[in-house]
PDB file of N, CA and C in Angstrom:
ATOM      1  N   UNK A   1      -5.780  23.633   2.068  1.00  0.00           N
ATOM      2  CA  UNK A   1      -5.396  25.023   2.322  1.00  0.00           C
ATOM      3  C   UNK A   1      -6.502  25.713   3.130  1.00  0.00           C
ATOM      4  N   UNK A   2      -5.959  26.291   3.903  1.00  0.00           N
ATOM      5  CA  UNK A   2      -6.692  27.083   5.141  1.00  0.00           C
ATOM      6  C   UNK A   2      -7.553  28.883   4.019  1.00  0.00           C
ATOM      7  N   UNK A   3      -8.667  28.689   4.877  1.00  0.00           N
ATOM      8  CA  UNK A   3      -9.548  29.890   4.073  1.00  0.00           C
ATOM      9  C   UNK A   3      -8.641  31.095   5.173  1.00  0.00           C
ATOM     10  N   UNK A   4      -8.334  32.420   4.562  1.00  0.00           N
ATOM     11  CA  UNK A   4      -7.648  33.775   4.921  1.00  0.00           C
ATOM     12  C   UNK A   4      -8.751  34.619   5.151  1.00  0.00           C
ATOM     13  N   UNK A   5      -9.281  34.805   6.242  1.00  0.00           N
ATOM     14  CA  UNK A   5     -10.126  36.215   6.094  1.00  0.00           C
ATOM     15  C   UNK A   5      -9.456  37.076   7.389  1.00  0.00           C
ATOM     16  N   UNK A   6     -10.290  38.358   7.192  1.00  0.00           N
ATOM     17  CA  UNK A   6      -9.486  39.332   7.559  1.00  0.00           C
ATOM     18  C   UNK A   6     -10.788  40.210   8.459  1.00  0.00           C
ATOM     19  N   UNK A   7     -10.745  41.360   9.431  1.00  0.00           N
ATOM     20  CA  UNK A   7     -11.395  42.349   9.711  1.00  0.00           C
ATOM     21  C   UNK A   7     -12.370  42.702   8.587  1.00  0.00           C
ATOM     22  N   UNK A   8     -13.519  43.377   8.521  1.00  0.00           N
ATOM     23  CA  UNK A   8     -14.039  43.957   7.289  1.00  0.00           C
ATOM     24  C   UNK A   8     -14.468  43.063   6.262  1.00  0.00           C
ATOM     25  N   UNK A   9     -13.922  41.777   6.260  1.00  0.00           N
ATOM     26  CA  UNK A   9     -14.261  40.999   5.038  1.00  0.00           C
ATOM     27  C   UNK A   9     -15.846  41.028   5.056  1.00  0.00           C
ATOM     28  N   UNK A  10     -16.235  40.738   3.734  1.00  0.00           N
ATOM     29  CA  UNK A  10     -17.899  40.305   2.973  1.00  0.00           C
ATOM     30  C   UNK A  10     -17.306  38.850   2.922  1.00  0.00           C
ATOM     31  N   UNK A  11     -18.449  37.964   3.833  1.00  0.00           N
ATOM     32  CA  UNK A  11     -17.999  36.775   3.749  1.00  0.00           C
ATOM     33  C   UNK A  11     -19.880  35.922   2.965  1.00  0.00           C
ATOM     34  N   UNK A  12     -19.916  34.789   2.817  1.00  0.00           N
ATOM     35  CA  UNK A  12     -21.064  34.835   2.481  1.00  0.00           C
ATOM     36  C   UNK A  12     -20.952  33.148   3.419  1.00  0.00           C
ATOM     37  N   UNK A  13     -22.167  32.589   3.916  1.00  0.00           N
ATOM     38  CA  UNK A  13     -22.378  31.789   4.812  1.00  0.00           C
ATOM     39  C   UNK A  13     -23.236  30.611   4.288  1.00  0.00           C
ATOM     40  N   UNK A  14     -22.893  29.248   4.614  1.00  0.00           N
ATOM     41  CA  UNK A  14     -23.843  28.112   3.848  1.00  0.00           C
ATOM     42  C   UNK A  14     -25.116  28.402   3.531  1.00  0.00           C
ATOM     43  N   UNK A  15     -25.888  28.828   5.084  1.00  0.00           N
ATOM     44  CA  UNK A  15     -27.326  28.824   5.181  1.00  0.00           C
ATOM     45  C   UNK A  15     -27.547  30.161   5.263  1.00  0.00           C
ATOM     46  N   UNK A  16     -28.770  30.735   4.699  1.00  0.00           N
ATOM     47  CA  UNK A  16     -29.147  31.933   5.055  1.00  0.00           C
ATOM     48  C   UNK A  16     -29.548  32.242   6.365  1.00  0.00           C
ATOM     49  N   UNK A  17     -30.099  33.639   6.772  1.00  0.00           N
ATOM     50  CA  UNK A  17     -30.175  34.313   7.951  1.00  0.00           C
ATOM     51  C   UNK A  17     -31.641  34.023   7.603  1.00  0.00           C
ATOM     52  N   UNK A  18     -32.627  34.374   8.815  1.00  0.00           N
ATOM     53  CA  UNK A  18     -34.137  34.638   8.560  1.00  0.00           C
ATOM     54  C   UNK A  18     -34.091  35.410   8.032  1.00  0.00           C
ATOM     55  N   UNK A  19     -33.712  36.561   7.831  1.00  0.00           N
ATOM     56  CA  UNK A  19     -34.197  37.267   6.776  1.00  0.00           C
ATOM     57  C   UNK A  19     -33.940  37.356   5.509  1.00  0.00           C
ATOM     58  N   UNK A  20     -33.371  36.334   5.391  1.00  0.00           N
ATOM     59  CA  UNK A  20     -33.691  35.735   3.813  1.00  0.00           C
ATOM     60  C   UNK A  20     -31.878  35.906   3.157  1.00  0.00           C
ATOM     61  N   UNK A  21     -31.098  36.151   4.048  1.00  0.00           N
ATOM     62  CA  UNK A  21     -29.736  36.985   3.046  1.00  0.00           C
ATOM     63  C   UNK A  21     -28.643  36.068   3.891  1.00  0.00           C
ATOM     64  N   UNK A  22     -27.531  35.544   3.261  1.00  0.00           N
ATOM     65  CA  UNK A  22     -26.628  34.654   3.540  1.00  0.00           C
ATOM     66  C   UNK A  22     -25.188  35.529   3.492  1.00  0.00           C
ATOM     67  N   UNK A  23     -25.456  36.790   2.951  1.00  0.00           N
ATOM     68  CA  UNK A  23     -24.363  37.389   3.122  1.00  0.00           C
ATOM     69  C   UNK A  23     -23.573  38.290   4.435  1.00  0.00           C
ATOM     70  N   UNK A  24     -22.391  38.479   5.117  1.00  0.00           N
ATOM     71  CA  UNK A  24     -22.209  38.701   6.393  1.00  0.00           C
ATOM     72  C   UNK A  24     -21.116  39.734   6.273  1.00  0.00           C
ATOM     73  N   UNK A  25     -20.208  40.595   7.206  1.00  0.00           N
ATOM     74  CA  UNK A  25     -19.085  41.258   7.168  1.00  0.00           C
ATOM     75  C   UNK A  25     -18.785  40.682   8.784  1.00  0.00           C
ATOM     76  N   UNK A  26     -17.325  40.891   8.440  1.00  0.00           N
ATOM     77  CA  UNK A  26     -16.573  40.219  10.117  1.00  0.00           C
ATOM     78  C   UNK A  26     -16.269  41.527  10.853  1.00  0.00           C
ATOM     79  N   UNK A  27     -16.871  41.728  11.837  1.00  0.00           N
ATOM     80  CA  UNK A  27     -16.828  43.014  12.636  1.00  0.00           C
ATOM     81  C   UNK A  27     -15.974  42.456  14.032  1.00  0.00           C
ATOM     82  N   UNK A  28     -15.225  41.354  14.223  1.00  0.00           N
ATOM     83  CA  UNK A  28     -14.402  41.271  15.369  1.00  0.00           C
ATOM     84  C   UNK A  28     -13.727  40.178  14.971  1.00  0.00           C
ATOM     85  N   UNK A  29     -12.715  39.752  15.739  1.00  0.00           N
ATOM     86  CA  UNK A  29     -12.065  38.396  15.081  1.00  0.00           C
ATOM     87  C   UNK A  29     -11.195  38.447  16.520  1.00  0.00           C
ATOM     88  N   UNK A  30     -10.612  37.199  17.241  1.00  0.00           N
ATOM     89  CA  UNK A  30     -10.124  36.599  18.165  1.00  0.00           C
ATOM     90  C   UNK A  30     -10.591  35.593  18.647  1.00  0.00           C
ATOM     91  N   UNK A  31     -10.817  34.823  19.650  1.00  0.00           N
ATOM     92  CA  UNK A  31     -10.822  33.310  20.030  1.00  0.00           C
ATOM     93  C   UNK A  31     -12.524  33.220  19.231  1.00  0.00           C
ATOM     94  N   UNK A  32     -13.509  34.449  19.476  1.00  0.00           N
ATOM     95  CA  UNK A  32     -15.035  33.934  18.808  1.00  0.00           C
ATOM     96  C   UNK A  32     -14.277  35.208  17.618  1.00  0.00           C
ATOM     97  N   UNK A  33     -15.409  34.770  16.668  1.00  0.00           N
ATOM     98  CA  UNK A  33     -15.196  35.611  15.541  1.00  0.00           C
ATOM     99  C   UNK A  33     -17.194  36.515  15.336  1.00  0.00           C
ATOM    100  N   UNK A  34     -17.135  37.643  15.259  1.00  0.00           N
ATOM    101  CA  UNK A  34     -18.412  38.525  15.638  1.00  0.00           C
ATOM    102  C   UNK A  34     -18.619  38.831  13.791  1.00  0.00           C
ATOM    103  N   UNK A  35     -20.101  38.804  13.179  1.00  0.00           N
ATOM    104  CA  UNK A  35     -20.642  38.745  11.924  1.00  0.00           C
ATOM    105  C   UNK A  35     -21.379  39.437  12.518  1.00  0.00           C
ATOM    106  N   UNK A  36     -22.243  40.394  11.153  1.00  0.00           N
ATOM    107  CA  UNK A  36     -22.986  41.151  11.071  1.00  0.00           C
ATOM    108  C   UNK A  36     -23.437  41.049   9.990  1.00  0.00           C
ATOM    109  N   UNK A  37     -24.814  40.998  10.108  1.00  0.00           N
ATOM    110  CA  UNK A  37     -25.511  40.688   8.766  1.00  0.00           C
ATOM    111  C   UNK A  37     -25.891  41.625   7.610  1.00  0.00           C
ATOM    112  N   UNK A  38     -25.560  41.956   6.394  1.00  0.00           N
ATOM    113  CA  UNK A  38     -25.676  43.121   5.474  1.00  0.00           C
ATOM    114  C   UNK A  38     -27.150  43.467   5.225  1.00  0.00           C
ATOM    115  N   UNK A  39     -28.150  42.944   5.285  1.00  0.00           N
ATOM    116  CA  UNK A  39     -29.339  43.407   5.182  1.00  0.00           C
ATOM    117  C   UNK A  39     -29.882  43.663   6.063  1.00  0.00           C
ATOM    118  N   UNK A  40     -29.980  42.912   7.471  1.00  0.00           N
ATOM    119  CA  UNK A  40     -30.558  43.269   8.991  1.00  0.00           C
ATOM    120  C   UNK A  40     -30.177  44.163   9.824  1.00  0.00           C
ATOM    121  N   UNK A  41     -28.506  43.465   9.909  1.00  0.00           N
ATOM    122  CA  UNK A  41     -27.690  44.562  10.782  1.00  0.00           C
ATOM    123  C   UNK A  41     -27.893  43.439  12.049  1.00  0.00           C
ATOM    124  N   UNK A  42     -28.507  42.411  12.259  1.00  0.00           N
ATOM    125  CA  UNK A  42     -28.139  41.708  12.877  1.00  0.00           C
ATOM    126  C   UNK A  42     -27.086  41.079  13.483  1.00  0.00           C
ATOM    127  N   UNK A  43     -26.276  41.014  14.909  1.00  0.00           N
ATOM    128  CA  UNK A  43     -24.887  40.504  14.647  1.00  0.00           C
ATOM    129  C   UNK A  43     -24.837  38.985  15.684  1.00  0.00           C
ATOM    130  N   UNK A  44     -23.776  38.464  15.065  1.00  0.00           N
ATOM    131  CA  UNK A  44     -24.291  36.959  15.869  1.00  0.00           C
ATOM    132  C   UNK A  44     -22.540  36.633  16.055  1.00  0.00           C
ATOM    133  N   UNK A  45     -22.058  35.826  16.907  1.00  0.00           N
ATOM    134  CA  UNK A  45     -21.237  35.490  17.675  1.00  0.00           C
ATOM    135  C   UNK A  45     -20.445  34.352  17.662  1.00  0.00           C
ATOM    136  N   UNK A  46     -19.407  33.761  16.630  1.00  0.00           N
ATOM    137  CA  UNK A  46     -19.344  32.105  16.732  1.00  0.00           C
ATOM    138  C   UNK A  46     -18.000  31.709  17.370  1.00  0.00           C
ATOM    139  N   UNK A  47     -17.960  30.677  17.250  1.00  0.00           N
ATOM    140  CA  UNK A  47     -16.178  30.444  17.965  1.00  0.00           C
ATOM    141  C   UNK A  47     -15.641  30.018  16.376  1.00  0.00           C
ATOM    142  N   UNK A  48     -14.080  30.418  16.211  1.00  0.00           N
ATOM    143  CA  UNK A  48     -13.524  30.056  15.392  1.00  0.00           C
ATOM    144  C   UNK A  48     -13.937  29.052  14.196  1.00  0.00           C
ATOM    145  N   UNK A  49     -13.974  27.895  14.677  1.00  0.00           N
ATOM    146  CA  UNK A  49     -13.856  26.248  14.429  1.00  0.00           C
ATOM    147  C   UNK A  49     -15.616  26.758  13.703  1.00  0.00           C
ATOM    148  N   UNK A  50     -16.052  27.140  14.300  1.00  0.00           N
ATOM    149  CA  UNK A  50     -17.748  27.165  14.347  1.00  0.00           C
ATOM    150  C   UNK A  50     -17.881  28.066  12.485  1.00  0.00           C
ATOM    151  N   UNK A  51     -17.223  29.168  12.644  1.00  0.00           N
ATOM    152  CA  UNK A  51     -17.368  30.001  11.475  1.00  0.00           C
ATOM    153  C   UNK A  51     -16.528  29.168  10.552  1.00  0.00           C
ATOM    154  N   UNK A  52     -15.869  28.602  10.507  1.00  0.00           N
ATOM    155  CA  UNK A  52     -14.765  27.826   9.305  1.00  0.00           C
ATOM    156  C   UNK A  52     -15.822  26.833   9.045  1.00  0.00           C
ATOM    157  N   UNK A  53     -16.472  26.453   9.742  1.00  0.00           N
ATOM    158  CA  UNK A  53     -17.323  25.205   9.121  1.00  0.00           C
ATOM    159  C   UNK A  53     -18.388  25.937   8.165  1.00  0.00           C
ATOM    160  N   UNK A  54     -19.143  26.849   8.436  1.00  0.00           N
ATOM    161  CA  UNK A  54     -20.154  27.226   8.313  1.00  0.00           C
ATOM    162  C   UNK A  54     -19.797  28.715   6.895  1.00  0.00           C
ATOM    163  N   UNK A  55     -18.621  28.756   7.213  1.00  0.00           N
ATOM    164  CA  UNK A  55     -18.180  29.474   6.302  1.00  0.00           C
ATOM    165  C   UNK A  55     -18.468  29.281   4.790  1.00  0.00           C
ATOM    166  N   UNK A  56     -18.808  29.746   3.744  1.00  0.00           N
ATOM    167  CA  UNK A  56     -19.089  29.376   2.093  1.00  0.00           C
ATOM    168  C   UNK A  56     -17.938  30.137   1.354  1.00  0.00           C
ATOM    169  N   UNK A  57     -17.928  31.127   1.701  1.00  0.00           N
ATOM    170  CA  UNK A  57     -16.288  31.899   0.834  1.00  0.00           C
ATOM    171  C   UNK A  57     -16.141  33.287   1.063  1.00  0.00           C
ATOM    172  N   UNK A  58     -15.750  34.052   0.744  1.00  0.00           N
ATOM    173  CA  UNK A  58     -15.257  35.580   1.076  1.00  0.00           C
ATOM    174  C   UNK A  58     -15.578  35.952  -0.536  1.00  0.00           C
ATOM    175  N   UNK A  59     -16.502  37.363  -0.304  1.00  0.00           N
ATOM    176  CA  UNK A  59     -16.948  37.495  -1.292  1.00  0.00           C
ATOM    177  C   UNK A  59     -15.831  39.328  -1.725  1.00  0.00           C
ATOM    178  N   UNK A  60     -15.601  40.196  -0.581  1.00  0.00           N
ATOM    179  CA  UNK A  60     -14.473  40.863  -0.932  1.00  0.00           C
ATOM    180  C   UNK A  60     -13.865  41.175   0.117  1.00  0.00           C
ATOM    181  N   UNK A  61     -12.576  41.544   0.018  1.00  0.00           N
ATOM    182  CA  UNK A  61     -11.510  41.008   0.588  1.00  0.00           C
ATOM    183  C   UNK A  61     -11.071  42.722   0.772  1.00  0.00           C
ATOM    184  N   UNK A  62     -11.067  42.944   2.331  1.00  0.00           N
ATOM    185  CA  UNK A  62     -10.117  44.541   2.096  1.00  0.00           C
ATOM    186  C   UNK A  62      -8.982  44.018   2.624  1.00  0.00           C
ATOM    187  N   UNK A  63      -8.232  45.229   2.051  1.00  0.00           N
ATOM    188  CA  UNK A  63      -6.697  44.926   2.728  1.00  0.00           C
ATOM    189  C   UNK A  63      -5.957  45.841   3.550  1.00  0.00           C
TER     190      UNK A  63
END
């Protein structure tokens, strides 16, 4: 079964960020999918395929 995330989601990520926090929100979604990091504010850029791998789970879910 395919992971569901959405705009807005709190997603949380295998590996942490340098600054120490593994947790992310999805601030764009189409062919790349755009993260932003909850403690930095850092935002980083992946392709689809790229975030599903790297993905760990959705921690809350808006609707």
């Amino acid at each position: 079964m395919e992971r569901e995330f959405k705009l807005n989601d709190k997603v949380v990520m295998k590996k942490p960020h340098a600054c120490k926090n593994n947790e992310w929100i999805i601030t764009r979604m189409g062919v790349d999918i755009k993260i932003k990091c909850l403690k930095c504010g850092r935002e980083v850029m992946l392709d689809r395929q790229e975030f599903k791998r790297k993905l760990k789970g959705i921690i809350d879910e808006k609707v």
